[in-house]
C-alpha atoms as a PDB file:
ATOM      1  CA  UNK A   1     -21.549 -51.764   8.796  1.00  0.00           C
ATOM      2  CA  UNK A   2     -17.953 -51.387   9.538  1.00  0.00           C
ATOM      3  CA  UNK A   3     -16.760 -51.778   6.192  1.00  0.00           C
ATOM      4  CA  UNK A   4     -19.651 -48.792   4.932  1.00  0.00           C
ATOM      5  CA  UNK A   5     -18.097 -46.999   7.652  1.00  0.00           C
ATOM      6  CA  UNK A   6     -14.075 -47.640   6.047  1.00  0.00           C
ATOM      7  CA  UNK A   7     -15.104 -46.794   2.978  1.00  0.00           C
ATOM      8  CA  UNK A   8     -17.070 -43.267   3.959  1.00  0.00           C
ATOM      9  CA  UNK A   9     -13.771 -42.554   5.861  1.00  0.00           C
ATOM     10  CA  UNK A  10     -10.979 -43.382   3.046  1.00  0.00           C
ATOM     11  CA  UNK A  11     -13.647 -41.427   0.767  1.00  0.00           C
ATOM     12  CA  UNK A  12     -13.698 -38.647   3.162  1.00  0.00           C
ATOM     13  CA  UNK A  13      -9.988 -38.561   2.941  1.00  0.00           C
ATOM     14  CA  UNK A  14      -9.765 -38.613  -0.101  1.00  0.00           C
ATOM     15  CA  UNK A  15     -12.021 -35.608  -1.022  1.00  0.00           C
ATOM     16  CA  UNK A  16     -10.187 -33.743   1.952  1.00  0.00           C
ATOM     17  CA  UNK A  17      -6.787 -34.065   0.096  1.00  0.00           C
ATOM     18  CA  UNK A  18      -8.329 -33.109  -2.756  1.00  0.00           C
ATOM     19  CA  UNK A  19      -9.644 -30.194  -2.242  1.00  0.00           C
ATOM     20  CA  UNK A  20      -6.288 -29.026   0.061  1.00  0.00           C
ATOM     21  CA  UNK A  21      -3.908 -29.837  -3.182  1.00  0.00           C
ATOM     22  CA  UNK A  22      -5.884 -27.526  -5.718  1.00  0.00           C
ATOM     23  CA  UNK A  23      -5.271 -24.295  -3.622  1.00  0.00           C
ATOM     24  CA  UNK A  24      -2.253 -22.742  -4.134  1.00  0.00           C
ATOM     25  CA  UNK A  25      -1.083 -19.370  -3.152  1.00  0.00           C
ATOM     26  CA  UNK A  26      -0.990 -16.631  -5.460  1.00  0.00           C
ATOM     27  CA  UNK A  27       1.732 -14.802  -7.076  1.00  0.00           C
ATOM     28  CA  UNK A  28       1.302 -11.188  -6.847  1.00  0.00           C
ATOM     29  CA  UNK A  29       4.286  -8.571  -7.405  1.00  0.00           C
ATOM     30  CA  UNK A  30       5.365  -6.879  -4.136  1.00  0.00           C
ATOM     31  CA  UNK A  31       4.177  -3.749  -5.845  1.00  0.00           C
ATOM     32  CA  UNK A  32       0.237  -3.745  -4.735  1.00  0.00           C
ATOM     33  CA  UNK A  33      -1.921  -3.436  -8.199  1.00  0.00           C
ATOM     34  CA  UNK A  34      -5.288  -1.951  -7.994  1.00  0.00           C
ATOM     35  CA  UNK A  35      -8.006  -1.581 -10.227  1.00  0.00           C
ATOM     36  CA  UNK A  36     -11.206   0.182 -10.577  1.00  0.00           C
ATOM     37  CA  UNK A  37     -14.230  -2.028  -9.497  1.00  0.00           C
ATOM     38  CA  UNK A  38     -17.167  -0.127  -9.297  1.00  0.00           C
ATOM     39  CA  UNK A  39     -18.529   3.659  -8.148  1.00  0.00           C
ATOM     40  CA  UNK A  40     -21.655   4.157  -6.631  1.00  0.00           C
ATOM     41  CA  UNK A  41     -23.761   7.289  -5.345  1.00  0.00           C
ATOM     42  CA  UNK A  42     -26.488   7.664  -3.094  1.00  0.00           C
ATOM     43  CA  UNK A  43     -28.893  11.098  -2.352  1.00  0.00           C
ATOM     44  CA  UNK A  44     -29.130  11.247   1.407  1.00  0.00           C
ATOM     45  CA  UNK A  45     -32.329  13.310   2.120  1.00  0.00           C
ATOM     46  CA  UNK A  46     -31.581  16.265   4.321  1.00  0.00           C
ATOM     47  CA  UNK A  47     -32.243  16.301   7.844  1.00  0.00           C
ATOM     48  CA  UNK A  48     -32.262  19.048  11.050  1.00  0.00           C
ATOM     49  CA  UNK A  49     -29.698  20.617  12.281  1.00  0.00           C
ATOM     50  CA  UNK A  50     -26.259  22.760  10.491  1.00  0.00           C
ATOM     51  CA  UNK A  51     -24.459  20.747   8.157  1.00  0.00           C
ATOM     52  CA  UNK A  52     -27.721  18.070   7.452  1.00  0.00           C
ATOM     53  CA  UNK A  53     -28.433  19.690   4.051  1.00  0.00           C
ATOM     54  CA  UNK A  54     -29.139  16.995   1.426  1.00  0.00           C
ATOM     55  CA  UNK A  55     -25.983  15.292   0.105  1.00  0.00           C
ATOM     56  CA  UNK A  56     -24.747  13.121  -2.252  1.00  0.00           C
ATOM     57  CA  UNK A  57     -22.301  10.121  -0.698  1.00  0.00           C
ATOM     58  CA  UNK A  58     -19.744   8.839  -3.474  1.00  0.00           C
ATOM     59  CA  UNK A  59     -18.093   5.201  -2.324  1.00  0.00           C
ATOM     60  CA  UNK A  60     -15.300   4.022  -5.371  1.00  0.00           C
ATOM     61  CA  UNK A  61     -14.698   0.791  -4.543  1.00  0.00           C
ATOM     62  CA  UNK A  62     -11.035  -0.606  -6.210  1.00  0.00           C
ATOM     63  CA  UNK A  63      -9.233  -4.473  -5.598  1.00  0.00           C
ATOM     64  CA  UNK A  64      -5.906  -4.467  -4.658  1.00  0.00           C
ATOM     65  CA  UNK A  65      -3.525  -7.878  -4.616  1.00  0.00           C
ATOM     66  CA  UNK A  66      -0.257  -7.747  -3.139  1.00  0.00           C
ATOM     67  CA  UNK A  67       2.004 -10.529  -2.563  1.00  0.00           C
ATOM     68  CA  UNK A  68       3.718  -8.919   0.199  1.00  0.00           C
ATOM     69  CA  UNK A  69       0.751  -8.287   2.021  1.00  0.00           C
ATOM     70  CA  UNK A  70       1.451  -5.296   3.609  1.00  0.00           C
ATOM     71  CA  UNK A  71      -1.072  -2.625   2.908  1.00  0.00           C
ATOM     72  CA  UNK A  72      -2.539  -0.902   5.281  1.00  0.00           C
ATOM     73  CA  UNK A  73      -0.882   1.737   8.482  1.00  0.00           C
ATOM     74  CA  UNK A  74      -1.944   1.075  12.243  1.00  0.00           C
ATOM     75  CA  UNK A  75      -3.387   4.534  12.366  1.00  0.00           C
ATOM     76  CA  UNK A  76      -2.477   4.250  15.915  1.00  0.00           C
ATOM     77  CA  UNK A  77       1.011   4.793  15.938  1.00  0.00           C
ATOM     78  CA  UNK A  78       1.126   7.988  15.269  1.00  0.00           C
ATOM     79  CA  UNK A  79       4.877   7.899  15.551  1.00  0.00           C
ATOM     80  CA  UNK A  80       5.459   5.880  12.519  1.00  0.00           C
ATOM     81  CA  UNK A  81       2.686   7.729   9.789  1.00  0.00           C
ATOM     82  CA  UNK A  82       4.719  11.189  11.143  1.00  0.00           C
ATOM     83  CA  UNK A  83       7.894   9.756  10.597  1.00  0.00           C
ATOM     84  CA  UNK A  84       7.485   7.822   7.342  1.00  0.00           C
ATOM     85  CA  UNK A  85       4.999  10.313   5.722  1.00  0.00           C
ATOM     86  CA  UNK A  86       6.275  14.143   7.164  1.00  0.00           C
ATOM     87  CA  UNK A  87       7.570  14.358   3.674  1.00  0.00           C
ATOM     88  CA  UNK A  88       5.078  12.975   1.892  1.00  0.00           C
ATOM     89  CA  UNK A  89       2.408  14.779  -0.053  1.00  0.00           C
ATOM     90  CA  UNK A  90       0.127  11.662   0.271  1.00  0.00           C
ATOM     91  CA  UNK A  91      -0.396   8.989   2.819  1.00  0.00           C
ATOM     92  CA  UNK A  92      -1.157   5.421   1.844  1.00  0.00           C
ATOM     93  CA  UNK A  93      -4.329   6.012  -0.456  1.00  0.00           C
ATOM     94  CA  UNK A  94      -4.612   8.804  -2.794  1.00  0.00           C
ATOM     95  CA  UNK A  95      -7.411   9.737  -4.555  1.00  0.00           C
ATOM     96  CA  UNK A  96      -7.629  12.721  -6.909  1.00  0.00           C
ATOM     97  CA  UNK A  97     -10.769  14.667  -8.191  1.00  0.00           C
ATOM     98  CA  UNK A  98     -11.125  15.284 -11.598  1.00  0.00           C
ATOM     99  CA  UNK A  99     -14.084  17.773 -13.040  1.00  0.00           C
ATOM    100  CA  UNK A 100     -15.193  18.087 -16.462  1.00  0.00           C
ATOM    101  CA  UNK A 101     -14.589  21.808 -17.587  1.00  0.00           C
ATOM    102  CA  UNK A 102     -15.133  22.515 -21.073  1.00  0.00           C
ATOM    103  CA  UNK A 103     -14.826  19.147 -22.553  1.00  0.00           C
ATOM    104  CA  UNK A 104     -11.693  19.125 -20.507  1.00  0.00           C
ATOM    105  CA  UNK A 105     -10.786  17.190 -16.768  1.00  0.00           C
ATOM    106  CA  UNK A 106      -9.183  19.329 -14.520  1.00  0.00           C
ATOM    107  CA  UNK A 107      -7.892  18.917 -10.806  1.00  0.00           C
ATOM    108  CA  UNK A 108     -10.360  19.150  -8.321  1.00  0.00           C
ATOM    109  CA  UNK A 109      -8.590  20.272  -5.264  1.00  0.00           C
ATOM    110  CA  UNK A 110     -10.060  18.981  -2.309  1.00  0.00           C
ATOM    111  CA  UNK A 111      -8.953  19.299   1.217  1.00  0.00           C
ATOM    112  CA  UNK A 112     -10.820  16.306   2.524  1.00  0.00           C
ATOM    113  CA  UNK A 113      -8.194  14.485  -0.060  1.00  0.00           C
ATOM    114  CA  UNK A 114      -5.652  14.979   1.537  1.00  0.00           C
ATOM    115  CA  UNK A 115      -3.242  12.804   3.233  1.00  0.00           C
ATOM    116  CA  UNK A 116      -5.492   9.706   3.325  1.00  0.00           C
ATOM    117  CA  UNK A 117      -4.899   6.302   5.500  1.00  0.00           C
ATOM    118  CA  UNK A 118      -6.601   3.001   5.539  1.00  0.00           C
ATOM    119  CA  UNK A 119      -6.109   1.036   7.945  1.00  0.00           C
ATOM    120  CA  UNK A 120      -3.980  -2.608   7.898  1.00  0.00           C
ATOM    121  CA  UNK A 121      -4.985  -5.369   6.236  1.00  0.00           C
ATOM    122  CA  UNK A 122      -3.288  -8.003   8.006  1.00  0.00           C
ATOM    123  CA  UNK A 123      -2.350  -8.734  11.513  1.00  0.00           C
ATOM    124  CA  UNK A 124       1.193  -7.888  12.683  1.00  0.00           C
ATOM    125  CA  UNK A 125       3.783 -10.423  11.265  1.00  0.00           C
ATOM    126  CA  UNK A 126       1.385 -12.230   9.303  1.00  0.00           C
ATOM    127  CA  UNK A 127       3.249 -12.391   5.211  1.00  0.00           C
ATOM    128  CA  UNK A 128       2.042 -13.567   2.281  1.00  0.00           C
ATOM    129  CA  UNK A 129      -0.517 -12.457  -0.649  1.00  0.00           C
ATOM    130  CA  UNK A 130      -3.863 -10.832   0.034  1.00  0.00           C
ATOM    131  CA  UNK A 131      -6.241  -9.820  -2.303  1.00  0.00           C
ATOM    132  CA  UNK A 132      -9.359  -7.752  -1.652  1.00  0.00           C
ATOM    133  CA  UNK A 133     -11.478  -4.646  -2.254  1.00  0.00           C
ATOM    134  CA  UNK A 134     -11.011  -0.764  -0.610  1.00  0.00           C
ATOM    135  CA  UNK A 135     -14.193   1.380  -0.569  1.00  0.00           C
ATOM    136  CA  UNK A 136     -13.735   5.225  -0.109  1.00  0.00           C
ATOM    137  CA  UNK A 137     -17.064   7.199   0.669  1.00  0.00           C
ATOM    138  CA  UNK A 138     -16.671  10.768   0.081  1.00  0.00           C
ATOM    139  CA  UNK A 139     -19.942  13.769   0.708  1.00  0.00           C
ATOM    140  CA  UNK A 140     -21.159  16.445  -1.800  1.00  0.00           C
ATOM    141  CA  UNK A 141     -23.354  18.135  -0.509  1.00  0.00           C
ATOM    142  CA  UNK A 142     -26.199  20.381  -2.400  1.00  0.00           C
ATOM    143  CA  UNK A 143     -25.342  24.150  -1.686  1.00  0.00           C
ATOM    144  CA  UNK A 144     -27.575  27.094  -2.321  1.00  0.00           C
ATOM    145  CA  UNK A 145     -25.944  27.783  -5.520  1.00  0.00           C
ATOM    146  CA  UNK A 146     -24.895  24.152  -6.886  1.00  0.00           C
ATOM    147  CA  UNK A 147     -24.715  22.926  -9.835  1.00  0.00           C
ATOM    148  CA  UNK A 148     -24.358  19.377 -10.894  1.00  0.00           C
ATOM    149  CA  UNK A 149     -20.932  18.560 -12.670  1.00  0.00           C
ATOM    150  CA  UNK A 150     -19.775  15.731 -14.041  1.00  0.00           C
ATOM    151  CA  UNK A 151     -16.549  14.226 -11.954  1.00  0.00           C
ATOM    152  CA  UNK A 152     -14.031  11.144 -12.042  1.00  0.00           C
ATOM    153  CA  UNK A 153     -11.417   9.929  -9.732  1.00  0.00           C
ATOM    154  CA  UNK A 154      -8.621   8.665 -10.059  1.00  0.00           C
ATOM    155  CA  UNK A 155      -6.921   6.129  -7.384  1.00  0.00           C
ATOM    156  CA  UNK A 156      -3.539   4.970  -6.476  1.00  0.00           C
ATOM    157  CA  UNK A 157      -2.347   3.091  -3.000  1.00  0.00           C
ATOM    158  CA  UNK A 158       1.255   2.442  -1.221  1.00  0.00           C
ATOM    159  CA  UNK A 159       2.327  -0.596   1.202  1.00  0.00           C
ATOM    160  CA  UNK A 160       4.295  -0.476   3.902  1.00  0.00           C
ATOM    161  CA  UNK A 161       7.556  -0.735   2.000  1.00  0.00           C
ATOM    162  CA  UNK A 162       6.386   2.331   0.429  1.00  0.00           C
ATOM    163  CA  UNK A 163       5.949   1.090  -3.056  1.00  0.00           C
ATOM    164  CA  UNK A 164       3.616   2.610  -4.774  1.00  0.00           C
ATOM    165  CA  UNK A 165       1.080   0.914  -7.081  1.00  0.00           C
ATOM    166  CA  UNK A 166      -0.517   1.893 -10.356  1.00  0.00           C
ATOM    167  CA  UNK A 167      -3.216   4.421 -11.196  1.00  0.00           C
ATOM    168  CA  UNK A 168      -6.644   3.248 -11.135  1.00  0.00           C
ATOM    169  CA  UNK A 169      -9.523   5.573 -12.938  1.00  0.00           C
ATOM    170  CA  UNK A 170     -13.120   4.936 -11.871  1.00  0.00           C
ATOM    171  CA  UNK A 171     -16.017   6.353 -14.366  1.00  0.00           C
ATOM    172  CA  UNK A 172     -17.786   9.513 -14.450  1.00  0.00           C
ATOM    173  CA  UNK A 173     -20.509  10.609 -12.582  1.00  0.00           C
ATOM    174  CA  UNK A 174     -22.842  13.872 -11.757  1.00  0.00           C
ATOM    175  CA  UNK A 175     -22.001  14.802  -8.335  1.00  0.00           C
ATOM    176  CA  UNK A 176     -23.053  18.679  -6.733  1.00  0.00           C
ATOM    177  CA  UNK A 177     -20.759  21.030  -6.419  1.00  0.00           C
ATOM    178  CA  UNK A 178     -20.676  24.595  -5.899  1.00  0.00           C
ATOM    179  CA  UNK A 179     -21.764  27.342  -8.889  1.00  0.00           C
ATOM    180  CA  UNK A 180     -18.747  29.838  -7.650  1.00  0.00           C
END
């Protein structure tokens, strides 16, 4: 019985160092990467009351790694996002609109676009790679005179240390927008 008992123990050990030698951490540039993982829409039926007309809600989902690990603002301090961004045309996550006009993608401008934040990623202090996925939901709603147009995004995020990553570009899709 005791010796069973030695032997499930040693084993036990021995699976435990295992398993705690094979992981090691990655080694992601201090530059955050991103790439396009999916987009997905969703009709939300319309409902009572102003501004409950039926919709469209977009989510873009991209992964990020960055060996830094420090994405994300503390939307909270206010203090820092006026100071490090007043200048800025963009926050920490830009995404631009892009609509298909005669065969052609042109800017979208948006004004719920701009100066976009997400929030941190990691607690304060806390160094070292992360790796993940960002969703951004955006609404289109269905207007009296819409017309569905085909649209793309395309994505691009900063860290703390304000370096800026690369460009991601998600797929098209139909989304409503106004016949003006």
């Amino acid at each position: 019985m005791q010796r069973q008992v030695i032997q499930h123990s040693v084993f036990l050990l021995g699976l435990a160092l295992l398993v705690s030698a094979c992981f090691n951490e990655p080694n992601y540039s201090d530059t955050p990467e991103i790439s396009f993982k999916q987009v997905s829409k969703f009709t939300l039926a319309a409902g009572g009351g102003v501004g409950q007309a039926r919709r469209d809600s977009v989510i873009v989902t991209i992964g990020f790694q960055d060996g830094a690990g420090d994405l994300g603002e503390d939307v909270r301090d206010t203090a820092r996002i006026n100071r490090t961004f007043r200048n800025e045309t963009w926050g920490n996550y830009e995404i631009t609109t892009f609509q298909l006009v005669n065969g052609r993608y042109e800017v979208l401008p948006l004004a719920v676009n701009n100066k976009l934040f997400f929030p941190r990623l990691t607690r304060e202090g806390q160094r070292g790679a992360i790796e993940g996925t960002l969703d951004f939901s955006q609404i289109f709603a269905y207007q009296r005179d819409f017309r569905m147009v085909p649209v793309k995004f395309r994505i691009r995020i900063r860290d703390r240390g304000m370096r800026v990553s690369n460009y991601a570009e998600t797929d098209t899709i139909q989304v409503p927008l106004s016949g003006r």
